[in-house]
N, C-alpha and C. Protein backbone atom coordinates (compact mmCIF):
# COMPACT_ATOMS: atom_id res chain seq x y z
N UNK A 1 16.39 12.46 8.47
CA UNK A 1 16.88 13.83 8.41
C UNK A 1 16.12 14.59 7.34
N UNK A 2 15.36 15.65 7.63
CA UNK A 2 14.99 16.58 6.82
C UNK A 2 16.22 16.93 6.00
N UNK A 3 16.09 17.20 4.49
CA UNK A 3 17.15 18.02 3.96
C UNK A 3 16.13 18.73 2.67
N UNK A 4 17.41 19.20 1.51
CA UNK A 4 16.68 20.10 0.87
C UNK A 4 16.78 21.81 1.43
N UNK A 5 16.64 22.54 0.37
CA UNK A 5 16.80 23.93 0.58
C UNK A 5 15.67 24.56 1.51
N UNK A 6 14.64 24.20 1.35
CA UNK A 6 13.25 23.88 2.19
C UNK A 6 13.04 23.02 3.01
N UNK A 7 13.85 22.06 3.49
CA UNK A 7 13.74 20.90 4.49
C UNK A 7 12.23 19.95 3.69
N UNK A 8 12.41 19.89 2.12
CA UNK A 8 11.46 19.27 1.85
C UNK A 8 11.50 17.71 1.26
N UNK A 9 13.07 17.50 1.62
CA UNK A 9 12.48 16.11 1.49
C UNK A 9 12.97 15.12 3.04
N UNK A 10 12.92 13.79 2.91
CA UNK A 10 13.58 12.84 4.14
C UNK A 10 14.37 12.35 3.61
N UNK A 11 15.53 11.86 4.28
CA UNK A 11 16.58 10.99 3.44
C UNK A 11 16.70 10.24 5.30
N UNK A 12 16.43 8.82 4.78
CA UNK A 12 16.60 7.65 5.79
C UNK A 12 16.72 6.39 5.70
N UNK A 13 17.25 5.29 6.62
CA UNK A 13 17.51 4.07 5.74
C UNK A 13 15.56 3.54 6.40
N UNK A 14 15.47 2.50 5.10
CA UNK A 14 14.36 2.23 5.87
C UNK A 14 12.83 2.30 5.66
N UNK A 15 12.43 3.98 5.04
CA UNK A 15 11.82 4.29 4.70
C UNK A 15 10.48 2.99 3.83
N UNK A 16 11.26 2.51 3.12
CA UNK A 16 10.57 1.15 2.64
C UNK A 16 10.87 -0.23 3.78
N UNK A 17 10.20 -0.30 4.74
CA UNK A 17 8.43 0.38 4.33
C UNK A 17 7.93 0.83 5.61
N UNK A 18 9.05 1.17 6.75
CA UNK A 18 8.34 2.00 7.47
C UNK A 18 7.30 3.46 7.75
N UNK A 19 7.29 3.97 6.16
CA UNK A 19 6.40 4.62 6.09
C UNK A 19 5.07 4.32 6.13
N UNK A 20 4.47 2.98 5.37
CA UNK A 20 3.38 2.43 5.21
C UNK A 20 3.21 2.09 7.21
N UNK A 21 4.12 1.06 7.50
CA UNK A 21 3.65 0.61 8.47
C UNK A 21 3.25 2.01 9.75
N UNK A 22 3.76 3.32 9.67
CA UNK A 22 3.69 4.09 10.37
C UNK A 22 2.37 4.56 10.32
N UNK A 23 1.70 4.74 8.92
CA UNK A 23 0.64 5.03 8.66
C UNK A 23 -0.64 4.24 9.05
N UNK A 24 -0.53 2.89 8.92
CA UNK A 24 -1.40 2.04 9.32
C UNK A 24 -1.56 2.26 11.03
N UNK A 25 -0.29 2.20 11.40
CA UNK A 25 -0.69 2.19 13.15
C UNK A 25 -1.26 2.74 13.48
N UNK A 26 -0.76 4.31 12.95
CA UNK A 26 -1.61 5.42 13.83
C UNK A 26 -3.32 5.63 13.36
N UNK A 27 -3.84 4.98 12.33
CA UNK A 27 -4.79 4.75 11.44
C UNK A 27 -5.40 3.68 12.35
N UNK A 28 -5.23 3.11 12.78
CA UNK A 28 -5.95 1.85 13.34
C UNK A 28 -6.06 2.06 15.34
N UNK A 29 -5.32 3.03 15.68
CA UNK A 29 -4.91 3.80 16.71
C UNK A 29 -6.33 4.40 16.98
N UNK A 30 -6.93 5.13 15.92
CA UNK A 30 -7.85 5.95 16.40
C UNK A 30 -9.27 6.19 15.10
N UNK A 31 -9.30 4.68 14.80
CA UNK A 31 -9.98 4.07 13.88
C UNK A 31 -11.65 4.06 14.59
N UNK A 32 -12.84 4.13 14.35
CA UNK A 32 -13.96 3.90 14.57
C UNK A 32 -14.88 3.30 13.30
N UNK A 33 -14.11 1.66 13.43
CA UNK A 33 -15.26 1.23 12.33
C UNK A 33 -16.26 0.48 12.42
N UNK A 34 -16.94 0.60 11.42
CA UNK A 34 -18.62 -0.01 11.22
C UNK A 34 -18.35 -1.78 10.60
N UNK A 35 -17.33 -2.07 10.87
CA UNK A 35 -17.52 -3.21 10.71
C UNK A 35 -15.50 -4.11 11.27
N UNK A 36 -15.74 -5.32 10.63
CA UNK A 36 -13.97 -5.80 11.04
C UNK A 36 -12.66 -4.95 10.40
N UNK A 37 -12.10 -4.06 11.03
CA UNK A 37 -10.98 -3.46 10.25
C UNK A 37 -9.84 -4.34 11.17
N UNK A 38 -8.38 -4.35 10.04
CA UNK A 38 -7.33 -4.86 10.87
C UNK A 38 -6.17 -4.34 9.76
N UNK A 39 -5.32 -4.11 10.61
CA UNK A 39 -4.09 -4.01 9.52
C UNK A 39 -3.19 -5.31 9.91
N UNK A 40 -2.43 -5.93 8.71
CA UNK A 40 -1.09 -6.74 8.54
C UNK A 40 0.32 -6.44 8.51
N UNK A 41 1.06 -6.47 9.26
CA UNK A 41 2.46 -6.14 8.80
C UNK A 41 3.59 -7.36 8.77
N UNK A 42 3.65 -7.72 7.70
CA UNK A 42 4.33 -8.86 7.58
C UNK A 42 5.86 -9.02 7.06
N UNK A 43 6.52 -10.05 7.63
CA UNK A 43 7.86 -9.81 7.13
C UNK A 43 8.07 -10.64 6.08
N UNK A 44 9.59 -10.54 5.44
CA UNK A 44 10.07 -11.52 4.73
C UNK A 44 9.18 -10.98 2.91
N UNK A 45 8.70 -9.95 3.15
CA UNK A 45 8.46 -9.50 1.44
C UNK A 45 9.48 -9.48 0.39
N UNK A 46 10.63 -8.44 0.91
CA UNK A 46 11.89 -8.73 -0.15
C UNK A 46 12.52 -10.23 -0.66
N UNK A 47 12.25 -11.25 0.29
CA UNK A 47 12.88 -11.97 -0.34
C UNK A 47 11.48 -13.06 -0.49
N UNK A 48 10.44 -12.60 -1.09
CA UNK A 48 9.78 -13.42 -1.57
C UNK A 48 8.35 -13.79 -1.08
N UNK A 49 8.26 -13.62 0.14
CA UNK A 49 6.97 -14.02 1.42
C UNK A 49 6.76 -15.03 1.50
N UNK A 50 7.05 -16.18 1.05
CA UNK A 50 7.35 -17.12 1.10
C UNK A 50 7.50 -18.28 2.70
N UNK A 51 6.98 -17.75 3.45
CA UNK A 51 7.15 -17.71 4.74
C UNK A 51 6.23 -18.38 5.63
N UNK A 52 6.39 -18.68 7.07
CA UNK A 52 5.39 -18.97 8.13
C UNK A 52 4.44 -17.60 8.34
N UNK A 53 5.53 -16.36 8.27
CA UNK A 53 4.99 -15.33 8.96
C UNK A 53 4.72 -14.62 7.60
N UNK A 54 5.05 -14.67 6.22
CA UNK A 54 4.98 -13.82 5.13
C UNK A 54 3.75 -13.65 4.85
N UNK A 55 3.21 -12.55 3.47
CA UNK A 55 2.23 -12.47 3.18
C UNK A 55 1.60 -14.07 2.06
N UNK A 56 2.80 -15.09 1.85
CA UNK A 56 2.48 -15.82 0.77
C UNK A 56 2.40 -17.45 1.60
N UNK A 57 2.12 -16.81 2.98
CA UNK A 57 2.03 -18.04 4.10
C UNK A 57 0.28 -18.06 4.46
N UNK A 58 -0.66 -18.83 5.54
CA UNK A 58 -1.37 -18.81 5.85
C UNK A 58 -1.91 -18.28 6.64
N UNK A 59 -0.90 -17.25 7.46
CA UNK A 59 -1.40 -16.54 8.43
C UNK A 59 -2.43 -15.82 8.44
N UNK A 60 -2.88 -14.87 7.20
CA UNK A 60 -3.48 -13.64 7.25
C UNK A 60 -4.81 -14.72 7.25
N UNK A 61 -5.62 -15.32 5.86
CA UNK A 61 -5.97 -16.61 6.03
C UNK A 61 -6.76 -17.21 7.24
N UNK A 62 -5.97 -17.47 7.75
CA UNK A 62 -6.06 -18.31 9.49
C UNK A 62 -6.57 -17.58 10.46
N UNK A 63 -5.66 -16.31 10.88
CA UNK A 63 -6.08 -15.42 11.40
C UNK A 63 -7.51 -14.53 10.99
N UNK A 64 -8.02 -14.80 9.52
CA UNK A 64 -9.60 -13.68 9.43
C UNK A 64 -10.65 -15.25 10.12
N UNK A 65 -10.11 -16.87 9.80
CA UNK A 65 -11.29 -17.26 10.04
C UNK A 65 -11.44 -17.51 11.52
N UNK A 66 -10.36 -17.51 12.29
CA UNK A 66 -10.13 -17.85 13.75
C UNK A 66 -11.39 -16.38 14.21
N UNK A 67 -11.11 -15.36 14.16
CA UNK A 67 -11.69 -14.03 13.93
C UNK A 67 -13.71 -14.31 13.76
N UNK A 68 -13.30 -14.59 12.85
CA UNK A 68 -14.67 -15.17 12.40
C UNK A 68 -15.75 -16.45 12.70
N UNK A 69 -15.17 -17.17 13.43
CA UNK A 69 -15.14 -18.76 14.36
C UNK A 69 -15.74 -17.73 15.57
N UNK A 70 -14.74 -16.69 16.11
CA UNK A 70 -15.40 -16.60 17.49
C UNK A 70 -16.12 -15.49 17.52
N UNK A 71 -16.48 -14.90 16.46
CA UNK A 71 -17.72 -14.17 16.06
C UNK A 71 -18.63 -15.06 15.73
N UNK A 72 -18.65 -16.28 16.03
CA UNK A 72 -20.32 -16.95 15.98
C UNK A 72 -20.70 -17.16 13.53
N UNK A 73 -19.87 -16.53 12.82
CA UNK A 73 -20.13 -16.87 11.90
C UNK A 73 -19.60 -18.03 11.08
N UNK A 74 -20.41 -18.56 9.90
CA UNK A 74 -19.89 -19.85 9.73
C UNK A 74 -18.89 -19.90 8.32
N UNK A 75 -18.55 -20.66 7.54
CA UNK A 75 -17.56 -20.50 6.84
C UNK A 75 -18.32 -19.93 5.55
N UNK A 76 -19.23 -20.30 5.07
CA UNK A 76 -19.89 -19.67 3.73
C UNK A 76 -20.05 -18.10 4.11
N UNK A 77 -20.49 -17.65 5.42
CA UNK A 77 -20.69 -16.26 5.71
C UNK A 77 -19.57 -15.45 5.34
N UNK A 78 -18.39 -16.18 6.34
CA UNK A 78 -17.32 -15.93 6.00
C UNK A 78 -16.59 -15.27 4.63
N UNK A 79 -16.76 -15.91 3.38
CA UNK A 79 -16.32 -16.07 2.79
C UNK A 79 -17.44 -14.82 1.64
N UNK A 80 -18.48 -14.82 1.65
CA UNK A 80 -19.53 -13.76 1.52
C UNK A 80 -18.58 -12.71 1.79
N UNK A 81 -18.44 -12.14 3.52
CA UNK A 81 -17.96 -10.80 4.03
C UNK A 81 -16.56 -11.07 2.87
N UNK A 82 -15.90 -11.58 2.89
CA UNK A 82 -14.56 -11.54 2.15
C UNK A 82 -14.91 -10.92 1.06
N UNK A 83 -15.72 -11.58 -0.23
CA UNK A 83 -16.01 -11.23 -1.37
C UNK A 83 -16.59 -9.76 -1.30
N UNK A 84 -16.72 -9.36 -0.20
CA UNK A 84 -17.48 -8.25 -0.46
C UNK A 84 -16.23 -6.74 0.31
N UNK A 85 -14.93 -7.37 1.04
CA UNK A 85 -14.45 -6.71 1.49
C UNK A 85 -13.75 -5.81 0.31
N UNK A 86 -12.61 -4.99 0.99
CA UNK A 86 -11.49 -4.20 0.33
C UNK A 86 -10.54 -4.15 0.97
N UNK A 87 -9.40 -4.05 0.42
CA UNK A 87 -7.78 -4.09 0.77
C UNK A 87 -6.77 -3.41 -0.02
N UNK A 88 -6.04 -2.67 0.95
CA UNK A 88 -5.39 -1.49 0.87
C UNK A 88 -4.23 -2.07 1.12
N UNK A 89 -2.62 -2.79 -0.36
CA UNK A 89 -1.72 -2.95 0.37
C UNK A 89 -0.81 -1.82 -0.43
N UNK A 90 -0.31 -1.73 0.85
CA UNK A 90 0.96 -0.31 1.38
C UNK A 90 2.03 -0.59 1.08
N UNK A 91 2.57 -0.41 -0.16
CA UNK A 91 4.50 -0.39 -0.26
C UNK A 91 4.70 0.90 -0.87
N UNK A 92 5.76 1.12 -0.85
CA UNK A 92 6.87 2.70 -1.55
C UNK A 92 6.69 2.10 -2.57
N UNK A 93 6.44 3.21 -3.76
CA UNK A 93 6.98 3.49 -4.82
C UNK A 93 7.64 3.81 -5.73
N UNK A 94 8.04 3.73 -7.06
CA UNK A 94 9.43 4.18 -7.62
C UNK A 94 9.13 5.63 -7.60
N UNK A 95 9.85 6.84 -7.12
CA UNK A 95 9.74 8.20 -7.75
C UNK A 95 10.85 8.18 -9.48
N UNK A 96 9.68 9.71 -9.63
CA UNK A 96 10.94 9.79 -11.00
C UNK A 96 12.68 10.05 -10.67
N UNK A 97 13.19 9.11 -10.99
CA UNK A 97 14.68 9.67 -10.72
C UNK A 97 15.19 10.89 -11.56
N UNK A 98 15.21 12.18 -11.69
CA UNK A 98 16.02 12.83 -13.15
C UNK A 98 17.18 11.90 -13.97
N UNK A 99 17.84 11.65 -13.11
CA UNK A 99 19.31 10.69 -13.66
C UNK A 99 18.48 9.61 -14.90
N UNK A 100 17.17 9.10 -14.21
CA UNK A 100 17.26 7.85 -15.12
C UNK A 100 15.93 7.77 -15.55
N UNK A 101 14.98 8.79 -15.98
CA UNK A 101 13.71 9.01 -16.94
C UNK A 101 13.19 8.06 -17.46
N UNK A 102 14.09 7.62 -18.20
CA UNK A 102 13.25 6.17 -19.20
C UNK A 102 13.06 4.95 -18.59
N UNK A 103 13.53 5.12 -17.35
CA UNK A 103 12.73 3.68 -15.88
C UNK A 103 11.07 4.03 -16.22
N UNK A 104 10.82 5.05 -16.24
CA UNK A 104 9.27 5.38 -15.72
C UNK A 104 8.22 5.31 -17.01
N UNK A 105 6.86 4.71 -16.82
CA UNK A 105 6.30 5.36 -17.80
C UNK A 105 6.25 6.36 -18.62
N UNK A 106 6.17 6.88 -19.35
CA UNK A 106 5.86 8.47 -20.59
C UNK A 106 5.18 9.23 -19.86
N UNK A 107 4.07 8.80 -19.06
CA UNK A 107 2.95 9.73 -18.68
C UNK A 107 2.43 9.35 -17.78
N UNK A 108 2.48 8.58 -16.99
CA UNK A 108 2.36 8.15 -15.76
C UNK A 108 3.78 8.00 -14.50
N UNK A 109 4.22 9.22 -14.11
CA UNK A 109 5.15 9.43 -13.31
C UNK A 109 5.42 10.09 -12.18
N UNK A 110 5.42 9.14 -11.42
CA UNK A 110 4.76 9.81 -9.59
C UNK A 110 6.49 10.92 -9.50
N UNK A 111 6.08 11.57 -8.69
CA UNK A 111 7.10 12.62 -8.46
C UNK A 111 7.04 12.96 -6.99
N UNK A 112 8.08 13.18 -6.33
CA UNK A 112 8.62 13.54 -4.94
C UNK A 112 7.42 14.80 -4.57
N UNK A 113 6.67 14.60 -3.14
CA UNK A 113 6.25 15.59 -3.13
C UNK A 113 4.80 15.90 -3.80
N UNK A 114 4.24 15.18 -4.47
CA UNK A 114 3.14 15.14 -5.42
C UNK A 114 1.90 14.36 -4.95
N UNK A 115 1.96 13.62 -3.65
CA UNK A 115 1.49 12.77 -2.94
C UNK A 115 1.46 11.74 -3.15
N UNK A 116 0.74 10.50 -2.74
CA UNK A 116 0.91 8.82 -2.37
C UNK A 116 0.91 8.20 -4.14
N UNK A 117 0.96 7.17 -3.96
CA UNK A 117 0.98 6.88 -5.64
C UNK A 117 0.27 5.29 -5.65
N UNK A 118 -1.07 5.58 -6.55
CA UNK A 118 -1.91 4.45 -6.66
C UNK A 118 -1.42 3.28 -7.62
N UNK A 119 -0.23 2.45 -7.50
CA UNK A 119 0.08 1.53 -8.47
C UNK A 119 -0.17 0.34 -8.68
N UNK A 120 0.17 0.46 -10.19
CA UNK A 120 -0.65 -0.54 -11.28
C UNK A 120 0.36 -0.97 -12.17
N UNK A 121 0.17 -2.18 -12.66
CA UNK A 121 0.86 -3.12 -13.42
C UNK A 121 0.01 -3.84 -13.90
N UNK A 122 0.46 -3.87 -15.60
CA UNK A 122 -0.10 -5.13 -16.60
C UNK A 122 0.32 -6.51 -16.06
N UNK A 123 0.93 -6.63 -15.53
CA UNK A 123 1.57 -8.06 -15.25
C UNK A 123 0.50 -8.74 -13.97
N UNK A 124 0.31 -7.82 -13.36
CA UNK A 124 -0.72 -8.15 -12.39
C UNK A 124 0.20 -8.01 -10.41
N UNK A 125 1.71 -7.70 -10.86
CA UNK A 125 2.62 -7.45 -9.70
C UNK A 125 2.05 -6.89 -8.65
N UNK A 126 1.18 -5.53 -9.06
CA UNK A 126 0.38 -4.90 -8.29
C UNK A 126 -0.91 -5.14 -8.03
N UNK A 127 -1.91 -5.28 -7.11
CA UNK A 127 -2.60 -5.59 -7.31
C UNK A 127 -3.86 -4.74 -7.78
N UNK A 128 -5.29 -4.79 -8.15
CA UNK A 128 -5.96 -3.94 -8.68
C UNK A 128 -6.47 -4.14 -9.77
N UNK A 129 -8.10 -3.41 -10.03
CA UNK A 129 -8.20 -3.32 -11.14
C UNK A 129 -9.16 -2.03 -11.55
N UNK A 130 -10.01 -1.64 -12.32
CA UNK A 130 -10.49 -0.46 -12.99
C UNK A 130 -11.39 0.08 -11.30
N UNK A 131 -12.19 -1.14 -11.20
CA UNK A 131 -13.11 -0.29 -9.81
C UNK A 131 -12.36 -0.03 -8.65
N UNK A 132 -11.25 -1.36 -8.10
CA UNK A 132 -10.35 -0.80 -7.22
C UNK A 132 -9.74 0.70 -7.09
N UNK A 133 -9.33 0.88 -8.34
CA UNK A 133 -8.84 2.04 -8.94
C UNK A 133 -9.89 3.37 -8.59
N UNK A 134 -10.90 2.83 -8.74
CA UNK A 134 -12.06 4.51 -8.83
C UNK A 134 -12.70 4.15 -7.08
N UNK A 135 -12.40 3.45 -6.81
CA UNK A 135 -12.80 3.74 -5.22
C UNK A 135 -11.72 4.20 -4.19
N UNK A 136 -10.49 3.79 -4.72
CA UNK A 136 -9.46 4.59 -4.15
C UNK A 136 -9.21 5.54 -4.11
N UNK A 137 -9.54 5.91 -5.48
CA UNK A 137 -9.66 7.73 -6.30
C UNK A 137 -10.00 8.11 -5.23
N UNK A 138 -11.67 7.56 -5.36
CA UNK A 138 -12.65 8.29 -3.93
C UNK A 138 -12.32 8.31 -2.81
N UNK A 139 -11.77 7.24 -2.15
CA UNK A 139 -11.24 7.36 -0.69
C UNK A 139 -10.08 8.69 -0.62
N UNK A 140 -9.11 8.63 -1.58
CA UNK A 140 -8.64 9.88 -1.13
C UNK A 140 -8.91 11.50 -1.36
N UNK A 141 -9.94 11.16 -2.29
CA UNK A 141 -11.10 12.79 -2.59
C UNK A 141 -11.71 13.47 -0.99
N UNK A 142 -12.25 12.12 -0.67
CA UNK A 142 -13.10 12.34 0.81
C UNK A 142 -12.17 13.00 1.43
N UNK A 143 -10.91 11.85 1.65
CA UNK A 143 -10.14 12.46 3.01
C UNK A 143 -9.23 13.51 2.58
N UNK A 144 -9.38 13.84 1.50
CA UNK A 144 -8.15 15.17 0.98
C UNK A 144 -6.74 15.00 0.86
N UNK A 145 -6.47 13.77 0.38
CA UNK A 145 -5.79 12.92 0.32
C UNK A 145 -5.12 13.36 -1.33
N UNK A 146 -3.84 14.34 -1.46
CA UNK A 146 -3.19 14.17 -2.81
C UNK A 146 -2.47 12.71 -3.22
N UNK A 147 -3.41 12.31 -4.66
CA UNK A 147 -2.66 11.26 -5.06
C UNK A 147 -2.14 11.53 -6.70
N UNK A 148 -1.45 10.05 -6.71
CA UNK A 148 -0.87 10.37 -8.36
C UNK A 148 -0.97 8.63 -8.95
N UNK A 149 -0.77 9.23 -10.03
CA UNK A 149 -0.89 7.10 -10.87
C UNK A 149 0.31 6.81 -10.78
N UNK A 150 1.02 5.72 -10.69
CA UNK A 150 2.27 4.99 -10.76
C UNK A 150 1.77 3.77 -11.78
N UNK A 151 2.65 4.13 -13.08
CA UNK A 151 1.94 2.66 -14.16
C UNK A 151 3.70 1.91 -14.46
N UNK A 152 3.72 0.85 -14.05
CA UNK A 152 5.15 -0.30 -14.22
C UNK A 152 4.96 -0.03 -15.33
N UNK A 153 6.30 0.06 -16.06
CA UNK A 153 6.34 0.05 -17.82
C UNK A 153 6.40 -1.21 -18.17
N UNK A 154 5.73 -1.89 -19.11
CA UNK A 154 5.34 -3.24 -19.54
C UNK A 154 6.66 -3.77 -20.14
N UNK A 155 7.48 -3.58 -20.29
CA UNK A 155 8.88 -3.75 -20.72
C UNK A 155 9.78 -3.71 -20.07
N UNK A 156 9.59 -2.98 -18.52
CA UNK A 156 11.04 -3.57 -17.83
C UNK A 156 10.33 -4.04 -16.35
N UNK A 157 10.77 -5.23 -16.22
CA UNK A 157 10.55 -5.73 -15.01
C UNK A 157 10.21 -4.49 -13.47
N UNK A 158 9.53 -4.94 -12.80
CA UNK A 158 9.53 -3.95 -11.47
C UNK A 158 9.37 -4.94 -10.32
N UNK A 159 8.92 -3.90 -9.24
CA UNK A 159 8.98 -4.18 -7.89
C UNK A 159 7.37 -4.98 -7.81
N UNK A 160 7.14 -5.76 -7.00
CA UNK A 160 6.23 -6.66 -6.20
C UNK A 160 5.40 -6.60 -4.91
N UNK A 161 4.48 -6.41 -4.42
CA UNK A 161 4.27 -6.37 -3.26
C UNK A 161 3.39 -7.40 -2.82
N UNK A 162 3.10 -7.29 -1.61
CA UNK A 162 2.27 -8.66 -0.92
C UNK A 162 0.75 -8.54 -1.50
N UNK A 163 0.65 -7.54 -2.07
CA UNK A 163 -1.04 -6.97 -2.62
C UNK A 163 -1.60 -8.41 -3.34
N UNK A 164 -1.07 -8.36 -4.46
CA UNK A 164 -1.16 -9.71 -5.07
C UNK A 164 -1.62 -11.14 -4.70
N UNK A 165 -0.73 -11.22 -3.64
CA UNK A 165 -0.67 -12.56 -2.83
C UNK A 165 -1.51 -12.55 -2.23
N UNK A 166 -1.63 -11.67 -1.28
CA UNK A 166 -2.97 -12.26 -0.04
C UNK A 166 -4.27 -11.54 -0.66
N UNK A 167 -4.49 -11.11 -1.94
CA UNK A 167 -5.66 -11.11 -2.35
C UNK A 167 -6.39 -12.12 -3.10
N UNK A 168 -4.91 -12.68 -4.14
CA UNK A 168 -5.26 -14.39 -4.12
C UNK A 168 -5.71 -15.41 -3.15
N UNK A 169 -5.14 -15.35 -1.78
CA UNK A 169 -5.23 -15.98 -0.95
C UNK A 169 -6.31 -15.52 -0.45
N UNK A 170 -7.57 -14.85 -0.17
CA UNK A 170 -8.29 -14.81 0.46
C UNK A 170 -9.77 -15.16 -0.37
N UNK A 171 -10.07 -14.16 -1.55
CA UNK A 171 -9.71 -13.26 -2.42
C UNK A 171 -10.30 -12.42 -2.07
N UNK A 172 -9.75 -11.22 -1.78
CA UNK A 172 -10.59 -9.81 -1.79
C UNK A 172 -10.41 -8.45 -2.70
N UNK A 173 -10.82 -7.91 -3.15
CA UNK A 173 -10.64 -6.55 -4.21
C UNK A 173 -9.22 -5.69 -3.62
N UNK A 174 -8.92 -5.54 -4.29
CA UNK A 174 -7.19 -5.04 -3.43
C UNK A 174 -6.81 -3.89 -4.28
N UNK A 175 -5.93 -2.77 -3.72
CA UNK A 175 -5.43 -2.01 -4.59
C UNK A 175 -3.96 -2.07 -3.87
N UNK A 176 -2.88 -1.40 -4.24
CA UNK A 176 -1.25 -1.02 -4.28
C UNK A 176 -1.12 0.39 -3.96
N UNK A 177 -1.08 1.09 -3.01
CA UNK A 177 -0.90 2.40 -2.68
C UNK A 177 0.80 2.43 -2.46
N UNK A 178 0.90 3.57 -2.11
CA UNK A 178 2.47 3.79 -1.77
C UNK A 178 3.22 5.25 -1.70
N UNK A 179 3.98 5.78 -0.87
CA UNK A 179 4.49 7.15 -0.97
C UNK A 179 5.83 7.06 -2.02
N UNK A 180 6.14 7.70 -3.31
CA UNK A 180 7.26 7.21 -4.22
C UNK A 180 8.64 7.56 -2.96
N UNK A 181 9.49 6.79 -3.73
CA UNK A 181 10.88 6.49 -3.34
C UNK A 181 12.15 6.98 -4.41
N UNK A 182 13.30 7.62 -3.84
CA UNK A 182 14.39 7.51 -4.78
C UNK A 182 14.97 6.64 -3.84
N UNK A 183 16.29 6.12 -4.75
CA UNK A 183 17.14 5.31 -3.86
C UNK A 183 16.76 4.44 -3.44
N UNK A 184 15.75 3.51 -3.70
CA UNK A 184 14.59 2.28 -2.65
C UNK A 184 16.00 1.37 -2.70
N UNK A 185 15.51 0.62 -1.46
CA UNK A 185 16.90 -0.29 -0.77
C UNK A 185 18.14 0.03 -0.64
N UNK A 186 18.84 1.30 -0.73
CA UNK A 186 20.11 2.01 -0.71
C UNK A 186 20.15 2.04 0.99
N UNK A 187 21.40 2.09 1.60
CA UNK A 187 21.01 2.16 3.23
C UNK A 187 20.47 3.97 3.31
N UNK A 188 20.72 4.63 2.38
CA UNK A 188 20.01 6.22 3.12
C UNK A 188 18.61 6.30 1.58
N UNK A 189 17.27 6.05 1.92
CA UNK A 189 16.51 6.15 0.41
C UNK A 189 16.11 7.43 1.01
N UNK A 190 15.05 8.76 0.17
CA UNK A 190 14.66 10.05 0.19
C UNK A 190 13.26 9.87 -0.50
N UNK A 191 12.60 10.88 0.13
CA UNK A 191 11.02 10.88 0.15
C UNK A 191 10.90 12.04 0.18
N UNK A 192 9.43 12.43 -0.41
CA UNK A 192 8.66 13.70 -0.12
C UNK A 192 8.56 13.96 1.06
N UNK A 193 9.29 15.10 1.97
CA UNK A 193 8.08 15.51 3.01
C UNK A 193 6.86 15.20 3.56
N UNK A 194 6.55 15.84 2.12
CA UNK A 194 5.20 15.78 2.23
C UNK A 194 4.02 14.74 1.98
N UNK A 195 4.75 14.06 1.67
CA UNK A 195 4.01 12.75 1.49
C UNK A 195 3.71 11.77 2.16
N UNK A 196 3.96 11.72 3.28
CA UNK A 196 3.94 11.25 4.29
C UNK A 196 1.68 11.42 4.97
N UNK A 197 2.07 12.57 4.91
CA UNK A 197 0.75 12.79 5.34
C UNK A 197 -0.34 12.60 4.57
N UNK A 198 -0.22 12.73 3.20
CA UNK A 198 -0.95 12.18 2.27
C UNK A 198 -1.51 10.28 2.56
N UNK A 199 -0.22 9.91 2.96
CA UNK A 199 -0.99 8.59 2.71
C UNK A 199 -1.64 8.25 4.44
N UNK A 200 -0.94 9.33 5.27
CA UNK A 200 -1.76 9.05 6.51
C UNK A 200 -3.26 9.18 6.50
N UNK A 201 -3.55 10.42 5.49
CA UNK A 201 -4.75 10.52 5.61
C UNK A 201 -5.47 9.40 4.77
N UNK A 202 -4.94 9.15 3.83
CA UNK A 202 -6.14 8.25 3.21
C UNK A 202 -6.09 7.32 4.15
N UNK A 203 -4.79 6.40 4.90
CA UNK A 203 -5.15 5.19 5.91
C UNK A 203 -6.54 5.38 7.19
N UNK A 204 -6.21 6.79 7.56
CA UNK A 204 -6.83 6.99 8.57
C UNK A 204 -8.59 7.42 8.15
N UNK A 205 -8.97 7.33 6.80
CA UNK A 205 -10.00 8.05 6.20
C UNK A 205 -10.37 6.25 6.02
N UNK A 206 -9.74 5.30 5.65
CA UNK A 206 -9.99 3.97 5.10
C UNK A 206 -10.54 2.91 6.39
N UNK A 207 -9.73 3.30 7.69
CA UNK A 207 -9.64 2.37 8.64
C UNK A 207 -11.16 2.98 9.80
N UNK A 208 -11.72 4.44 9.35
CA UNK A 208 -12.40 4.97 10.06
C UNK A 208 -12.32 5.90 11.17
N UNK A 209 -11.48 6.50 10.52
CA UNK A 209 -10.72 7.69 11.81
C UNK A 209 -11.84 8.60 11.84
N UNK A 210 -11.67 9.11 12.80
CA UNK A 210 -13.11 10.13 13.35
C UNK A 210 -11.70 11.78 13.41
């Protein structure tokens, strides 16, 4: 449901993380790339990934070398293209709540409406690091893509995503994107409007949309 005096924000259950996954589809829908693109949507993140089908299972893994087996390449090649790939994982982010300010960094605080939010953590929760960071910048410069920083405050625990995991597991250069969230896991959470399209475009600018 649109609400707001402006119909500017969403309030829906869900949102985490059917926003990401909405974005990827239609991104890969009408993708033209110069080399292997694929998106993942995996279950079982909240409670850990831990899984057959999770991101902290073998699937993703299994599935690039099966991929790569019947493309005629061999496992060192393999593993070359990997080191040299990039990975874009997609979860919601915390927005600033007003009610509760001192959740958020000082100066790093994604806001409703402000577009997608590139997050980062000392702990390493998120995945990423300085160049991940400045090529993402760029990916969403190109595609006109409003973004903002999201920095976990080093003092209170946060949220997790599969970024981490299957970049260990493969290893490939990874960053943590995300449209911020109030309310994340409440049955009704609220989003920017407008933010939505923000992170469509960078997916669809990443995966090779024409």
């Amino acid at each position: 449901t649109y609400i707001g005096l402006n119909n500017e924000f969403i309030g829906s259950s869900r949102l985490d993380n059917l926003t990401s996954v909405d974005a990827c589809v239609k991104a890969l829908e009408t993708s033209h790339p110069q080399g292997l693109s694929m998106i993942c949507l995996f279950d079982n993140e909240e409670v850990g990934s831990r899984t057959k089908q999770g991101g902290a299972g073998m699937i993703l893994p299994n599935l690039i070398k099966r991929v790569y087996d019947a493309l005629g390449y061999s496992n060192q090649e393999m593993d070359s293209f990997i080191s040299k790939g990039f990975m874009i994982s997609s979860d919601v982010a915390h927005g600033l709540h007003p009610n509760y300010p001192e959740k958020n960094d000082i100066t790093n605080i994604p806001v409703l409406n402000k577009g997608l939010s590139l997050k980062i953590a000392c702990s390493q929760s998120y995945a990423g690091d300085a160049k991940a960071i400045a090529i993402v910048k760029g990916l969403c410069e190109e595609a006109d893509a409003q973004y903002q920083i999201y920095v976990n405050r080093s003092d209170i625990p946060g949220g997790s995503t599969v970024g981490s995991i299957s970049s260990a597991m493969l290893p490939m250069r990874t960053i943590d994107v995300g449209v911020p969230l109030l309310a994340m896991h409440s049955a009704r959470e609220l989003m920017g409007a407008a933010d939505q399209e923000q992170l469509n475009r960078l997916m669809n600018h990443f995966l090779g949309g024409k």
